[in-house]
N, C-alpha and C. Protein backbone atom coordinates (compact mmCIF):
# COMPACT_ATOMS: atom_id res chain seq x y z
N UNK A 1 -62.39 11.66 -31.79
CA UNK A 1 -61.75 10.73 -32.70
C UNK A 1 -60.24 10.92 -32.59
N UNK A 2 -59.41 9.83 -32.42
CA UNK A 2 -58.32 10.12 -32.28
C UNK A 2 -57.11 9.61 -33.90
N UNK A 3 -56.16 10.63 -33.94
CA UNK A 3 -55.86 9.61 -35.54
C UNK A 3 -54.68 9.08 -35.14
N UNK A 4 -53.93 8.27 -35.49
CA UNK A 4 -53.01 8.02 -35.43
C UNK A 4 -51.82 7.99 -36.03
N UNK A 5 -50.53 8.72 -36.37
CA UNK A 5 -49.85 8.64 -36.68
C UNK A 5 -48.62 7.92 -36.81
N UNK A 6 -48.03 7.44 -38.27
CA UNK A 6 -46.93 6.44 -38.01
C UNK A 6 -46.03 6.96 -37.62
N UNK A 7 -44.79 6.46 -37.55
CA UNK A 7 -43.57 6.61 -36.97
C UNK A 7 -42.94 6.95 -37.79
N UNK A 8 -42.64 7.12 -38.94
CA UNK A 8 -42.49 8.02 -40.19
C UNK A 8 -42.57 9.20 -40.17
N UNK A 9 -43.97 9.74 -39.88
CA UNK A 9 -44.51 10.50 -39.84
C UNK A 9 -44.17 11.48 -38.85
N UNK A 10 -44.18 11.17 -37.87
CA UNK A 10 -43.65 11.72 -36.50
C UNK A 10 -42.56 11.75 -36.38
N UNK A 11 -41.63 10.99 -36.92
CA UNK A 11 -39.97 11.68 -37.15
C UNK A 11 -39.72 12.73 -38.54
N UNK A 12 -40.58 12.55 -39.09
CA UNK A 12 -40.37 13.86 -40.19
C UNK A 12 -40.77 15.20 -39.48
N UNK A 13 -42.02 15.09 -38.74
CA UNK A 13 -42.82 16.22 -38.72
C UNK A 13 -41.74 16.66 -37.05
N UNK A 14 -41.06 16.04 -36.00
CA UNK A 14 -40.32 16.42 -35.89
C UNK A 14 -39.25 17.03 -35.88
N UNK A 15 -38.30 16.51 -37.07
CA UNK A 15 -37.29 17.14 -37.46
C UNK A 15 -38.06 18.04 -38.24
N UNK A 16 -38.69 18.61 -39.26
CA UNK A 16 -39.41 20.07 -39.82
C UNK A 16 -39.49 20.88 -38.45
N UNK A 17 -40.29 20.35 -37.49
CA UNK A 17 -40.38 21.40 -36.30
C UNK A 17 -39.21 22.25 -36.00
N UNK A 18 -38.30 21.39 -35.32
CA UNK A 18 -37.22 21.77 -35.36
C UNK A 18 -36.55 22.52 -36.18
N UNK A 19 -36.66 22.00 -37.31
CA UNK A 19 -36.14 23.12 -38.22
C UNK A 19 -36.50 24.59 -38.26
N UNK A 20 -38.14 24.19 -38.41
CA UNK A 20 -38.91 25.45 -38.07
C UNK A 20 -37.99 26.04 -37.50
N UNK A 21 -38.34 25.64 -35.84
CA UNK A 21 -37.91 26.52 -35.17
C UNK A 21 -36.70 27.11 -34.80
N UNK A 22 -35.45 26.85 -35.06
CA UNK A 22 -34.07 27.19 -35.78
C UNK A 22 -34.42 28.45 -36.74
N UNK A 23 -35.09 28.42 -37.77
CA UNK A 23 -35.07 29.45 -39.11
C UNK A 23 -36.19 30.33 -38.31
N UNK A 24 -36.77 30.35 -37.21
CA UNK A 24 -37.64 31.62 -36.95
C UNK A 24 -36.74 32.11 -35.95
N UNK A 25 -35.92 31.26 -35.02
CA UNK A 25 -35.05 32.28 -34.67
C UNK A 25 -34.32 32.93 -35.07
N UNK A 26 -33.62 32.57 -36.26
CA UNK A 26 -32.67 33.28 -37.34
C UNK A 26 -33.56 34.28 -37.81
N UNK A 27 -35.08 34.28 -38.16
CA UNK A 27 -35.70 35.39 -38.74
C UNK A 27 -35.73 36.44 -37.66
N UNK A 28 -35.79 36.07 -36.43
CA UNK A 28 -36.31 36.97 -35.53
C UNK A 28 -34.68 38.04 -35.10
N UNK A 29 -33.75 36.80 -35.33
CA UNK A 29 -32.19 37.93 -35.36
C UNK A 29 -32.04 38.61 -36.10
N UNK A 30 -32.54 38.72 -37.78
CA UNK A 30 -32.30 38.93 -38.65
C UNK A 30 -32.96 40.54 -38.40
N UNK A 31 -34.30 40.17 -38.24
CA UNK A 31 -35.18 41.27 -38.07
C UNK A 31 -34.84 42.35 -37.11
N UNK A 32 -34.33 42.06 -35.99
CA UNK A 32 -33.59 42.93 -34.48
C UNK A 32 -32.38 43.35 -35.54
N UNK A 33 -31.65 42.82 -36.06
CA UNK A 33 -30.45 43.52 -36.56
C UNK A 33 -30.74 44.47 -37.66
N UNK A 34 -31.57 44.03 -38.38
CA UNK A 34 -32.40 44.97 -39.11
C UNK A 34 -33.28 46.55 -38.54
N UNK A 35 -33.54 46.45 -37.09
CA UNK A 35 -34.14 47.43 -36.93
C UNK A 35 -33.13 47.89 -36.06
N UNK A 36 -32.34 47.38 -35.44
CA UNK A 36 -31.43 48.05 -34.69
C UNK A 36 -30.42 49.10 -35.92
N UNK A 37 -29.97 49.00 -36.69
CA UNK A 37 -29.32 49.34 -37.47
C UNK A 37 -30.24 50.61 -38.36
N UNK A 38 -31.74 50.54 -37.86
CA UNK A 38 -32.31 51.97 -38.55
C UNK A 38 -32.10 51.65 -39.88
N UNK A 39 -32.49 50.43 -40.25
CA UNK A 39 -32.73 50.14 -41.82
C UNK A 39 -33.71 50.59 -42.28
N UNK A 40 -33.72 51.33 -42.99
CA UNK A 40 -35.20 52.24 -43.80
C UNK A 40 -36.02 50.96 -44.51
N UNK A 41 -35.28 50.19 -44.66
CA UNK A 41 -36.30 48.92 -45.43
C UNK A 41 -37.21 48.34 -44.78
N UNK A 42 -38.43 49.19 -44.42
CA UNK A 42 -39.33 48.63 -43.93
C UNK A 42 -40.20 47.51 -44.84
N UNK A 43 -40.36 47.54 -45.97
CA UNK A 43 -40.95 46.30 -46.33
C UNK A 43 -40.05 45.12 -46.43
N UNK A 44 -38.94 45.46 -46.16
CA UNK A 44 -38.07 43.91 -46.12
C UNK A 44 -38.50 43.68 -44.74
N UNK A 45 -38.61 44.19 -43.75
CA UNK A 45 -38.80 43.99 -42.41
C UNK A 45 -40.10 43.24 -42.37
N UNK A 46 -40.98 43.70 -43.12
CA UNK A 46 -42.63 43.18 -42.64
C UNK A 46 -42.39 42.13 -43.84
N UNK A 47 -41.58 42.14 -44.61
CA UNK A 47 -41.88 40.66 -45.35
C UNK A 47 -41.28 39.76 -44.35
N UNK A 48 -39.90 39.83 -43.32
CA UNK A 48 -39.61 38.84 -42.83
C UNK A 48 -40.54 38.00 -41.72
N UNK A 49 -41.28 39.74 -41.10
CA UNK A 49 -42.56 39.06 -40.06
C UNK A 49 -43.50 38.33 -40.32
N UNK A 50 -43.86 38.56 -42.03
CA UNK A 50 -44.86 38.09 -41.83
C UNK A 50 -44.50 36.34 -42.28
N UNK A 51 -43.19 36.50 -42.88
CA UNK A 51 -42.85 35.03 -43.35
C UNK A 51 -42.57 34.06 -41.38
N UNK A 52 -42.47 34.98 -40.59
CA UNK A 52 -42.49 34.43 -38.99
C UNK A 52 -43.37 34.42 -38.82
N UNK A 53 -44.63 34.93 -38.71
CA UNK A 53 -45.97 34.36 -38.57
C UNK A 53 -46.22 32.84 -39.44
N UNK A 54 -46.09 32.90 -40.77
CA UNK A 54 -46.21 31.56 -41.07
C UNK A 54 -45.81 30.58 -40.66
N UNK A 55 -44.86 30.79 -40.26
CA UNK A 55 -43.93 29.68 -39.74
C UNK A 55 -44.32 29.56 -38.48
N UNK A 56 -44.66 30.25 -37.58
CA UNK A 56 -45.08 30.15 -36.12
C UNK A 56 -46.34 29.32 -36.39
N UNK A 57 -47.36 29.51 -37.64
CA UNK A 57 -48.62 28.84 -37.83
C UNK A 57 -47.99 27.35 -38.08
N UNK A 58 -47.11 26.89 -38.92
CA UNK A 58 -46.82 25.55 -39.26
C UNK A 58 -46.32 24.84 -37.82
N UNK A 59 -45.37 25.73 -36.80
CA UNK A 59 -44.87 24.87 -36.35
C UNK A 59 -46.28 24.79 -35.18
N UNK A 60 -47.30 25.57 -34.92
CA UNK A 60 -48.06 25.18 -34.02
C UNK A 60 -49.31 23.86 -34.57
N UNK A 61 -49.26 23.92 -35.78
CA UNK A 61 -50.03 22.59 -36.76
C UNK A 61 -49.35 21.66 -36.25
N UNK A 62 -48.11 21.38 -36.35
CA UNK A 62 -47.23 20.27 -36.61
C UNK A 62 -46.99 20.26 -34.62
N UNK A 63 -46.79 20.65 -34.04
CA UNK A 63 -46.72 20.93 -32.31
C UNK A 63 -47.97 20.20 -31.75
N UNK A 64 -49.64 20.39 -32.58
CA UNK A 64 -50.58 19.82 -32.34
C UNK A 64 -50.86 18.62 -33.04
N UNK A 65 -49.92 18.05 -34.14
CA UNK A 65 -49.81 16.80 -34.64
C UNK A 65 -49.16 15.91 -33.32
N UNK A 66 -48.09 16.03 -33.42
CA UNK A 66 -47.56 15.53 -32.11
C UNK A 66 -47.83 15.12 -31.03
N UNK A 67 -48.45 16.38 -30.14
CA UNK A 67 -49.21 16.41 -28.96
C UNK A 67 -50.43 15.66 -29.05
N UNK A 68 -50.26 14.53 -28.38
CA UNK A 68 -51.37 13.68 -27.88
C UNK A 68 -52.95 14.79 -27.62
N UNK A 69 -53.76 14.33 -27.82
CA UNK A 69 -55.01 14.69 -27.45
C UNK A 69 -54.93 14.45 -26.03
N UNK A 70 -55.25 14.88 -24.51
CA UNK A 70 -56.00 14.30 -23.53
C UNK A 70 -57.39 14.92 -23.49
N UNK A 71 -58.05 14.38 -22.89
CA UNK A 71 -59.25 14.34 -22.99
C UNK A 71 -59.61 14.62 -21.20
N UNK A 72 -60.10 15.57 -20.44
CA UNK A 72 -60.14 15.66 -18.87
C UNK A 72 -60.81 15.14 -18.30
């Protein structure tokens, strides 16, 4: 079944992607500067990972919104 999405839709869920993916690179600098620096704050550290896992989950939802189905 294939769904179809409007054009609305697909320019929002674009620009979010994007965004996404902007703020997980910032998490992922954030986090290197954080461990480079021998920050004892390890639960600030695993809160930022795990808030990058979420975000890696949304933008691969929204990556498979996008992406056409083919079918082989």
């Amino acid at each position: 079944m294939t769904r179809t999405i409007s054009d609305a839709d697909r320019e929002a869920w674009t620009v979010e992607l994007e965004h996404l993916r902007q703020e997980h690179r910032d998490l992922d600098a954030a986090i290197e500067a954080l461990t480079q620096l021998g920050s004892s704050d390890r639960l600030q550290i695993q809160r930022l990972k795990k808030r990058k896992l979420g975000m890696r989950d949304r933008m691969t939802f929204l990556d498979d919104q996008l992406t056409p189905d083919i079918i082989a």
